[in-house]
C-alpha atoms as a PDB file:
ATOM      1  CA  UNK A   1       0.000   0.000   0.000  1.00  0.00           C
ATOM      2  CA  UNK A   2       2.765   2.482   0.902  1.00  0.00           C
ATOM      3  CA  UNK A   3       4.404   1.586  -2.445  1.00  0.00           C
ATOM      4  CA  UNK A   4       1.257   2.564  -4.266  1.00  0.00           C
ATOM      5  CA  UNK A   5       0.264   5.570  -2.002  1.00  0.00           C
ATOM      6  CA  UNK A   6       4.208   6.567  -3.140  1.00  0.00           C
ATOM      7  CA  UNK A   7       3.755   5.985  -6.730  1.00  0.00           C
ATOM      8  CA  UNK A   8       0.858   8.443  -6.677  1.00  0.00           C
ATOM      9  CA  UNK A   9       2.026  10.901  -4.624  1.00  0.00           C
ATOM     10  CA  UNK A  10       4.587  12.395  -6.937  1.00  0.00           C
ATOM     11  CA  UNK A  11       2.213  12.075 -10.582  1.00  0.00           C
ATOM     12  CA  UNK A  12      -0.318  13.968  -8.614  1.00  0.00           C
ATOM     13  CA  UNK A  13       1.733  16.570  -6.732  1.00  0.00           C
ATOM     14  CA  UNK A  14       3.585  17.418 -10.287  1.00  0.00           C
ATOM     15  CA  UNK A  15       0.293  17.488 -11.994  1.00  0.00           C
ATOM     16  CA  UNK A  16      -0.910  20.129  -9.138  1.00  0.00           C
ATOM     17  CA  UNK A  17       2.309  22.303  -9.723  1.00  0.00           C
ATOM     18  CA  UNK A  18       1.460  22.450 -13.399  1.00  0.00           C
ATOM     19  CA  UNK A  19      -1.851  23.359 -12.898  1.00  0.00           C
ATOM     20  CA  UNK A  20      -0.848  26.261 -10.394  1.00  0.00           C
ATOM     21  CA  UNK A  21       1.457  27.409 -12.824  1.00  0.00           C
ATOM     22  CA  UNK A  22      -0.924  27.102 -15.673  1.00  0.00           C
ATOM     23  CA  UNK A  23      -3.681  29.121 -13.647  1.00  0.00           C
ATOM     24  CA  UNK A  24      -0.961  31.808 -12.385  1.00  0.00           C
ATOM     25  CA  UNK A  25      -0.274  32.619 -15.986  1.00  0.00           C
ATOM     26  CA  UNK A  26      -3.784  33.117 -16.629  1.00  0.00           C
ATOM     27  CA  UNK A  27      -3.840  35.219 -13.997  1.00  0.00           C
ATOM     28  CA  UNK A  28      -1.260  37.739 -15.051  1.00  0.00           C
ATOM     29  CA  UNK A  29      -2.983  37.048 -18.752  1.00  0.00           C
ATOM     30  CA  UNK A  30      -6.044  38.743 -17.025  1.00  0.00           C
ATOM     31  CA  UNK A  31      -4.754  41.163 -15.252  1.00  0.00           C
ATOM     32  CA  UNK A  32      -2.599  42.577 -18.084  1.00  0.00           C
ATOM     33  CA  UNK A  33      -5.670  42.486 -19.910  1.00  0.00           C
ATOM     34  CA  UNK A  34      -7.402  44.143 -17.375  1.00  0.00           C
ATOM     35  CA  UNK A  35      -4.926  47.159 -17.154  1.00  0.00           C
ATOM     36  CA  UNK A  36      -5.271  47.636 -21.047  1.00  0.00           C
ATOM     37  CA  UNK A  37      -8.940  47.830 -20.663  1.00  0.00           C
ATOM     38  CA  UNK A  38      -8.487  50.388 -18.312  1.00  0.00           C
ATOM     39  CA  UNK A  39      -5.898  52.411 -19.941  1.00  0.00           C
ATOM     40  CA  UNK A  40      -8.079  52.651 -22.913  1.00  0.00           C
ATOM     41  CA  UNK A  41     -10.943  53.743 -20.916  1.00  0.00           C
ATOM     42  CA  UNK A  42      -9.260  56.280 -19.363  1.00  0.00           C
ATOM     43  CA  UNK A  43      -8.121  57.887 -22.569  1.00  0.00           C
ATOM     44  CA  UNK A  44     -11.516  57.403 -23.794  1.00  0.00           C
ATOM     45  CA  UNK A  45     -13.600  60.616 -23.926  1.00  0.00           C
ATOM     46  CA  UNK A  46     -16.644  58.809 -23.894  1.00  0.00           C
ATOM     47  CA  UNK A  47     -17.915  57.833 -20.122  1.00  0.00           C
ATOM     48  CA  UNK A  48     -17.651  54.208 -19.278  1.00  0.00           C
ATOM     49  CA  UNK A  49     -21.361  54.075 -19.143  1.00  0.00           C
ATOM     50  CA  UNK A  50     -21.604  54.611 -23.187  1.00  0.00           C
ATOM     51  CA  UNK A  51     -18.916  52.450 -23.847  1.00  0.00           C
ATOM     52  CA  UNK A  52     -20.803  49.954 -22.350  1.00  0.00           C
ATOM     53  CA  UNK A  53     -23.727  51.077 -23.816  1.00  0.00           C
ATOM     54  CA  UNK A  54     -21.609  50.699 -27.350  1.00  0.00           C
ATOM     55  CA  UNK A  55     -20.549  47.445 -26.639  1.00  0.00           C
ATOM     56  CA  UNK A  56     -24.221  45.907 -25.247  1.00  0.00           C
ATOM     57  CA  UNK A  57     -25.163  47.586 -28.781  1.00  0.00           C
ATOM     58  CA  UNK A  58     -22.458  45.772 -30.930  1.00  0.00           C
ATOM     59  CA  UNK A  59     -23.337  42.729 -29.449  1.00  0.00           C
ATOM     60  CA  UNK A  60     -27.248  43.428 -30.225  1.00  0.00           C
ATOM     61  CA  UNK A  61     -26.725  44.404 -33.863  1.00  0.00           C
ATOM     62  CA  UNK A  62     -24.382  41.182 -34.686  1.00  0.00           C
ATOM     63  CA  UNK A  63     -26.851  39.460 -33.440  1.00  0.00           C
ATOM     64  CA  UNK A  64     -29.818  41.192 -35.443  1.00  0.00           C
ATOM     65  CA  UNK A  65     -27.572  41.068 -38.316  1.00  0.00           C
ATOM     66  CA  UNK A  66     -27.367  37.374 -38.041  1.00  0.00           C
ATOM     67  CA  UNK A  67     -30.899  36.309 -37.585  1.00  0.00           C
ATOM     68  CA  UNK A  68     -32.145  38.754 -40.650  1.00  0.00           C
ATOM     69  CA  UNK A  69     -32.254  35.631 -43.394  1.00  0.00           C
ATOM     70  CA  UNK A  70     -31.567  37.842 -46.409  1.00  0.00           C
ATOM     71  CA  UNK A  71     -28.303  38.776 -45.234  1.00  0.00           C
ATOM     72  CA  UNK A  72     -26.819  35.476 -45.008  1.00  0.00           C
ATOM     73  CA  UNK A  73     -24.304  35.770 -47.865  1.00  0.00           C
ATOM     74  CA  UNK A  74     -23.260  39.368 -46.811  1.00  0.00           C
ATOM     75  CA  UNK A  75     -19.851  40.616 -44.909  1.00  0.00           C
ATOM     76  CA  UNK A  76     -21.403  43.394 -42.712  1.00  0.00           C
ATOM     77  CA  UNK A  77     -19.140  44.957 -39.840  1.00  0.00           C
ATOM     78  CA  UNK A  78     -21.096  46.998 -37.389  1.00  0.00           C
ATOM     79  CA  UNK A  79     -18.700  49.146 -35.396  1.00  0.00           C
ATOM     80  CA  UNK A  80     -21.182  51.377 -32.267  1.00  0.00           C
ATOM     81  CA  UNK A  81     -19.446  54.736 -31.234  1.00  0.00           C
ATOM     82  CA  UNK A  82     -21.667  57.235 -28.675  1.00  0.00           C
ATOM     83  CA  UNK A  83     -24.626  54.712 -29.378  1.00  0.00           C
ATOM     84  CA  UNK A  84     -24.242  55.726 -33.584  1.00  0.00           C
ATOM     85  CA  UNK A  85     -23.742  52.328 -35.459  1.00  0.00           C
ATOM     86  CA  UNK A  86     -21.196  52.926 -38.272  1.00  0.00           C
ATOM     87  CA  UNK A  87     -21.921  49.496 -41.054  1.00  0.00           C
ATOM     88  CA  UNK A  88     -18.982  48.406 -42.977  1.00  0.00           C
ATOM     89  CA  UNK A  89     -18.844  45.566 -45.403  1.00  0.00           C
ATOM     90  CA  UNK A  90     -20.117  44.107 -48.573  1.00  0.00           C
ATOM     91  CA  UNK A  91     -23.716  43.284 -49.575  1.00  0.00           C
ATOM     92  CA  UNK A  92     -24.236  41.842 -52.934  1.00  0.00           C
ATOM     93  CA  UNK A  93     -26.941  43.922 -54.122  1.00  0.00           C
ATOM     94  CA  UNK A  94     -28.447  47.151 -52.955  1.00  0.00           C
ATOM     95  CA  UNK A  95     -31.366  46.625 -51.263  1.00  0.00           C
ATOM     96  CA  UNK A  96     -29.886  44.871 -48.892  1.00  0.00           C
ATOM     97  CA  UNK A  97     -27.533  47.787 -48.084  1.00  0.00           C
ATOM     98  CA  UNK A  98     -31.436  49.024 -46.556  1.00  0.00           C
ATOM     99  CA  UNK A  99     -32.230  45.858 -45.338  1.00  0.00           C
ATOM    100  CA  UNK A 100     -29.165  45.798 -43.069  1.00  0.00           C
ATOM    101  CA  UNK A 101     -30.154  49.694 -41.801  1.00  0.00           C
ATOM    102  CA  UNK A 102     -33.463  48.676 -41.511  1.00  0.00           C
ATOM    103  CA  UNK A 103     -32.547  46.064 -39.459  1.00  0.00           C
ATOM    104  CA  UNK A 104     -30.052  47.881 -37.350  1.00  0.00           C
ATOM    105  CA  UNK A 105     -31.957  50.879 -37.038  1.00  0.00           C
ATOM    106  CA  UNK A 106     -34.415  48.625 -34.984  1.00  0.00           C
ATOM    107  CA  UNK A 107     -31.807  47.831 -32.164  1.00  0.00           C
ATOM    108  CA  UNK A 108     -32.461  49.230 -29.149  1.00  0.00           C
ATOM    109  CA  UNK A 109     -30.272  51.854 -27.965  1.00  0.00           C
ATOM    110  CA  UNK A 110     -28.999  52.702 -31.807  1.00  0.00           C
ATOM    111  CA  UNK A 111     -29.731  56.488 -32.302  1.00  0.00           C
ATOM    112  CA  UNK A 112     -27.957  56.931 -35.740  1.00  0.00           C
ATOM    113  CA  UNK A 113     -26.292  54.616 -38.363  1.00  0.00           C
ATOM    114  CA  UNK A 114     -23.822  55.417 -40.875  1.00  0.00           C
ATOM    115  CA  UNK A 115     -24.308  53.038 -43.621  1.00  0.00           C
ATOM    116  CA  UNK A 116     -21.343  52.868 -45.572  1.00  0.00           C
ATOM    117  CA  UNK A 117     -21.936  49.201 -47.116  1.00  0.00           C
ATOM    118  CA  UNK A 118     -20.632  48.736 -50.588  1.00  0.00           C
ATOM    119  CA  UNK A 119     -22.461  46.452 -53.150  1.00  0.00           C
ATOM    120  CA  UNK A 120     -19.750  43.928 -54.243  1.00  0.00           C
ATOM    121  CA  UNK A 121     -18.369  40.624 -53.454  1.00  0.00           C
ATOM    122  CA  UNK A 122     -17.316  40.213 -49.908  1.00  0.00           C
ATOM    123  CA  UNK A 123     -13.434  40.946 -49.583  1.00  0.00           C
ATOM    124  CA  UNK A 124     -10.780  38.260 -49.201  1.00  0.00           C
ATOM    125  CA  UNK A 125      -8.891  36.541 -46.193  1.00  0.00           C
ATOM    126  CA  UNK A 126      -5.503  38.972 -47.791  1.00  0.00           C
ATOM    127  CA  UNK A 127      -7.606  41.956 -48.121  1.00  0.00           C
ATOM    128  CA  UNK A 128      -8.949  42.261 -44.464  1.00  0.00           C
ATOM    129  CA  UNK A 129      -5.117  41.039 -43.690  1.00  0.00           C
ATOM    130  CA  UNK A 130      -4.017  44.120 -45.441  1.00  0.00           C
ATOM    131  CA  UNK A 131      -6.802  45.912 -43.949  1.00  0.00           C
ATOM    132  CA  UNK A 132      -5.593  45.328 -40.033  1.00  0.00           C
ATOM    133  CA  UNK A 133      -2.397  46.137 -41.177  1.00  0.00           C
ATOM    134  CA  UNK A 134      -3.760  49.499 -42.490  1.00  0.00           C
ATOM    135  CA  UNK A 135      -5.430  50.001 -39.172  1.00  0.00           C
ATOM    136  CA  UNK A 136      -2.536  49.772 -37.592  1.00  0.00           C
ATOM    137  CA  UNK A 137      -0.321  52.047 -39.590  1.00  0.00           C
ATOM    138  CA  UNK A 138      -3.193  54.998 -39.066  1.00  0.00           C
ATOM    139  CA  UNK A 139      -3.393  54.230 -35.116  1.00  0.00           C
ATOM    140  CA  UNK A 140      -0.134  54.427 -34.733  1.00  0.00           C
ATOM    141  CA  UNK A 141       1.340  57.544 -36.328  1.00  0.00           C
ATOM    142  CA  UNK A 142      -2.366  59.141 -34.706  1.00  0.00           C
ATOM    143  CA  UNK A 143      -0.934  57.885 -31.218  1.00  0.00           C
ATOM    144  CA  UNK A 144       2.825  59.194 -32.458  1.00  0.00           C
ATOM    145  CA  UNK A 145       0.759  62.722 -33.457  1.00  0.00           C
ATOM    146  CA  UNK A 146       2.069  65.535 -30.865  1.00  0.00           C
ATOM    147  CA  UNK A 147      -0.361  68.042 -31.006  1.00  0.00           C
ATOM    148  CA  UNK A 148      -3.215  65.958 -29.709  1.00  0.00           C
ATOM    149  CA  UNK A 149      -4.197  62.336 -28.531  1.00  0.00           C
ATOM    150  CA  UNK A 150      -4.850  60.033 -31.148  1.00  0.00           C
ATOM    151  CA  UNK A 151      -5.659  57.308 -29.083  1.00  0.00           C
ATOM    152  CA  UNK A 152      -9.202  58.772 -28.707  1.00  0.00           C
ATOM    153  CA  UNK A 153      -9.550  57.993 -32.042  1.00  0.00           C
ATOM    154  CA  UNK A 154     -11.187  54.473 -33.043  1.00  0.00           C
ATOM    155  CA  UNK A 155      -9.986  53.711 -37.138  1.00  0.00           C
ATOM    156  CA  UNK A 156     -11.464  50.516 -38.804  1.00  0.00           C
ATOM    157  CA  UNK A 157     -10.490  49.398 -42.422  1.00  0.00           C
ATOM    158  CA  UNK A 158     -12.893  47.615 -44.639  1.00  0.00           C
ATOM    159  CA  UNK A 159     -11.395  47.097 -48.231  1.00  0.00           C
ATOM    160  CA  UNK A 160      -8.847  49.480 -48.384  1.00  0.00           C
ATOM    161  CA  UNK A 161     -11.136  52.657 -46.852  1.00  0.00           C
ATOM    162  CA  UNK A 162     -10.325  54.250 -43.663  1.00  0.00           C
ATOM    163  CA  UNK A 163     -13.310  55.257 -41.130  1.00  0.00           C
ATOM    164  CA  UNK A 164     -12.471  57.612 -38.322  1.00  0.00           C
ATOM    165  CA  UNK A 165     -14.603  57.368 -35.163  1.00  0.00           C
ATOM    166  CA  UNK A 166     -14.156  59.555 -32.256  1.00  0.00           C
ATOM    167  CA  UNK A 167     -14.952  62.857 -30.327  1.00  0.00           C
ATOM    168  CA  UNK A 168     -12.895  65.490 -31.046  1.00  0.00           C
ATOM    169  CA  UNK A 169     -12.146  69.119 -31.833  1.00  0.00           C
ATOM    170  CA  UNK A 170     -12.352  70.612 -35.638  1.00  0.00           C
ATOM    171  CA  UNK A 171      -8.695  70.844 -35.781  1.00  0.00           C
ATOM    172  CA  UNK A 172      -8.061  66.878 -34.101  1.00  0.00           C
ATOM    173  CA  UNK A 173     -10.933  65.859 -37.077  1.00  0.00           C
ATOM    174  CA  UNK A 174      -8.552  67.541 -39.724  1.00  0.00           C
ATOM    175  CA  UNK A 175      -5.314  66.578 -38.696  1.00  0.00           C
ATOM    176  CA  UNK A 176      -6.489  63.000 -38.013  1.00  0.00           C
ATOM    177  CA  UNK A 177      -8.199  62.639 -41.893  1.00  0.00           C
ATOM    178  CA  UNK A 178      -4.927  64.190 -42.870  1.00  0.00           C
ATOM    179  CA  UNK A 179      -2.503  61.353 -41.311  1.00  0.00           C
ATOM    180  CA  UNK A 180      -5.136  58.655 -42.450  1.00  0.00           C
ATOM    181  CA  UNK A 181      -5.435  60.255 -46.224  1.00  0.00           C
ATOM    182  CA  UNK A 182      -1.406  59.535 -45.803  1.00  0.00           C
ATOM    183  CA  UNK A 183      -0.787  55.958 -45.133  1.00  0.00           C
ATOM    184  CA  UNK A 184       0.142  53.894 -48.141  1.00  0.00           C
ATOM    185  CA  UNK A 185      -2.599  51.469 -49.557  1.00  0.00           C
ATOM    186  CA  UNK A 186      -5.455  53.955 -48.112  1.00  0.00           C
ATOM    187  CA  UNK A 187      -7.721  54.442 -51.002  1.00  0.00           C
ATOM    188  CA  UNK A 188     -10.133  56.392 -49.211  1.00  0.00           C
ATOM    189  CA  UNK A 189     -10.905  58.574 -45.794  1.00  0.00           C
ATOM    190  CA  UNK A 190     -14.134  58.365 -44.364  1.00  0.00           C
ATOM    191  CA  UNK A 191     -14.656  61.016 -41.796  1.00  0.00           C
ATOM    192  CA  UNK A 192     -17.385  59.642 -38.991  1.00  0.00           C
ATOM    193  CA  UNK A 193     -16.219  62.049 -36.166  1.00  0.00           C
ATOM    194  CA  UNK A 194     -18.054  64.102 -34.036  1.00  0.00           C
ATOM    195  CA  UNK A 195     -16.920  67.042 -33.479  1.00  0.00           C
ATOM    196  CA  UNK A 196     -17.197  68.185 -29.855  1.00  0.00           C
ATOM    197  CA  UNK A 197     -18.683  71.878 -28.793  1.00  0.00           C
END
């Protein structure tokens, strides 16, 4: 018996360490993540309760999105900034760039959406590849911009065209379009920011 209580004693006690380890990391993996969330919404101007509010909405209009039958063979992004739904994407013909406001219109807690859906065959794997790397070229020479903070500034891609969401000042919205209208492989600027009083 003491041979066998042995012989499980050390499988068991290693298997314990690994899982303490294993949890640990997940630990740090949550509170690092944790900090970042806060971080951003700090710099945020937004209060926390919209942002929220934005994400409960993001969440609602996937989901709308989703169930609505005629959209099933669409690519439709739907990006929720100070409870305005901004829809990115492709449709493949144009009434259904209506039925997808229609739809999203419909979601509680939406107050405006900016349907910028093109009519057109959903992009490829290596175009929204090239379009996060986009996103990242404009978000980071917007953060690396001196004369105000960028990071208040939400950019998403679709197909090559830059969309700028945000609350800022005239002159933040016109240096912001400018260093997005810059970026190599931007085709287009599309200027969604509000403009604060």
């Amino acid at each position: 018996m003491k041979t066998l209580t042995k012989t499980l004693v050390k499988p068991v006690l290693l298997s314990l360490a690994v899982a303490g380890t294993i949890l640990l990391q997940g630990c740090a993996v949550a509170v690092i993540g944790a900090t970042a969330v806060g971080v951003s919404a700090a710099s945020d101007p937004r209060s926390v309760g919209t942002q929220i509010d934005d994400q409960t909405i993001e969440l609602r209009v996937s989901r709308a999105l989703a169930d609505e039958k005629q959209l099933v063979n669409t690519h439709i992004n739907a990006i929720s900034y100070n409870n305005s739904v901004l829809l990115v994407g492709q449709v493949p013909a144009e009434h259904l760039r209506g039925v997808a406001e229609r739809t999203v219109s419909n979601v509680d807690g939406v107050q405006r959406v900016y349907n910028q859906l093109r009519v057109g065959q959903n992009s490829s794997l290596t175009t929204r590849s090239h379009d996060s790397w986009i996103t990242s070229k404009v978000k980071v020479n917007l953060v690396a911009e001196k004369d105000f903070d960028g990071s208040k500034i939400k950019v998403v891609t679709e197909n090559g065209e830059v969309f700028l969401l945000g609350l800022v000042t005239a002159a933040e919205a016109e240096k912001a379009i400018d260093i997005a209208r810059n970026i190599n492989g931007v085709s287009r600027v599309v200027n969604a920011l509000e403009i604060k009083r």
